[in-house]
Protein backbone atom coordinates (compact mmCIF):
# COMPACT_ATOMS: atom_id res chain seq x y z
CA UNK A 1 11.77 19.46 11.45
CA UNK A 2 10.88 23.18 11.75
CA UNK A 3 11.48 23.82 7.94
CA UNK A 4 8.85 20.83 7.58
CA UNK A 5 6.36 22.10 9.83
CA UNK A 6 6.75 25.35 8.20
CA UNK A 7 6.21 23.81 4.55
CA UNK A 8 2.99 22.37 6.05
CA UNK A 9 1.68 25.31 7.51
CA UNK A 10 1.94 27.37 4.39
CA UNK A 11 0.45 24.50 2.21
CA UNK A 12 -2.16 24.59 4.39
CA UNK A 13 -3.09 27.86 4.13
CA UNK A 14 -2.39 28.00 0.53
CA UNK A 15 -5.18 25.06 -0.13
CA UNK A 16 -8.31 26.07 2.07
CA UNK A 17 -10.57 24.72 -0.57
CA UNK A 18 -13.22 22.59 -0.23
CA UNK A 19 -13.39 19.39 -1.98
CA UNK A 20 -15.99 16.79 -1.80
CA UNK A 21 -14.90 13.54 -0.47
CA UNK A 22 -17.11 10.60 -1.73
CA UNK A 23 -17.16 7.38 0.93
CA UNK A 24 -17.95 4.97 -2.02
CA UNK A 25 -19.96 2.56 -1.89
CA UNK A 26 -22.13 4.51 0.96
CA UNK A 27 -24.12 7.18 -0.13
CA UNK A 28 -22.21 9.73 1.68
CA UNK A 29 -20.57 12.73 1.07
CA UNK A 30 -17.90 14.72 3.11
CA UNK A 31 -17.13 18.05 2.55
CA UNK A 32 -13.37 18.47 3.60
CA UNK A 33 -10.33 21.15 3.27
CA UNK A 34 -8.37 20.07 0.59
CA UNK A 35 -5.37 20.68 2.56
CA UNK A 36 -6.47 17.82 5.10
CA UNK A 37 -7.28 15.31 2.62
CA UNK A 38 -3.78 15.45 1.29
CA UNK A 39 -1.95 15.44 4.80
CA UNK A 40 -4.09 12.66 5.86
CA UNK A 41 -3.73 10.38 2.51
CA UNK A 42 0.31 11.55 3.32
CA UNK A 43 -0.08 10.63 6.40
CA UNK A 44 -1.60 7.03 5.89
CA UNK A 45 0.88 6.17 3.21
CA UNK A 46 3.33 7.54 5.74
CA UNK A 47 2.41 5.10 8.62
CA UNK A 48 1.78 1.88 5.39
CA UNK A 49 5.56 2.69 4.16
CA UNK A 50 6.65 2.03 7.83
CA UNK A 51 4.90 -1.56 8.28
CA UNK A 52 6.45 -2.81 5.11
CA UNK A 53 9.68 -1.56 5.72
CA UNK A 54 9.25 -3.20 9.53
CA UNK A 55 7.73 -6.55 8.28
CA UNK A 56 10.57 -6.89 5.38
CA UNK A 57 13.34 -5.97 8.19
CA UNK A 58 11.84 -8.46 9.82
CA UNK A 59 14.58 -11.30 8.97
CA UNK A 60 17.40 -9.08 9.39
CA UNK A 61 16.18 -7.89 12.98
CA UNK A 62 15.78 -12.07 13.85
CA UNK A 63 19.15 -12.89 11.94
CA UNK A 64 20.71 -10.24 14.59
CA UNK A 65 19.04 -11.59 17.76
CA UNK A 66 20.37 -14.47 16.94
CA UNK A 67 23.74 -13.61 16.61
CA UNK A 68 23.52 -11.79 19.72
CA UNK A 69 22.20 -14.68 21.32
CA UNK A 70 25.03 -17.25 20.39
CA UNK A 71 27.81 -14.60 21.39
């Protein structure tokens, strides 16, 4: 987990640019460190992986409970 946090910190300082985040279809513009825009977008695809792979376990978890349940 350190060498993560590491590899974070370093891309982080290694992309302080600023890029222009567009909130389509509102006429607004963000400016934002390029470096947060990718750790958030990681971040949210991080936390979307999870659900599916919770809602698909979903039958397994119940097929479990129930064998628990009858033993």
């Amino acid at each position: 987990m350190i060498v993560v946090g590491i590899l974070v910190v370093l891309f982080a300082i290694s992309n302080r640019s600023v890029v222009i985040l567009e909130l389509w279809p509102l006429p607004y513009f963000v400016p934002f460190p390029f470096y947060g825009a990718v750790l958030i977008a990681a971040f949210i695809g991080f936390i979307g992986g999870s659900v599916v792979a919770w809602v698909s376990a979903g039958g397994t978890r119940r097929k479990a409970r129930n064998a628990v349940r009858k033993t």
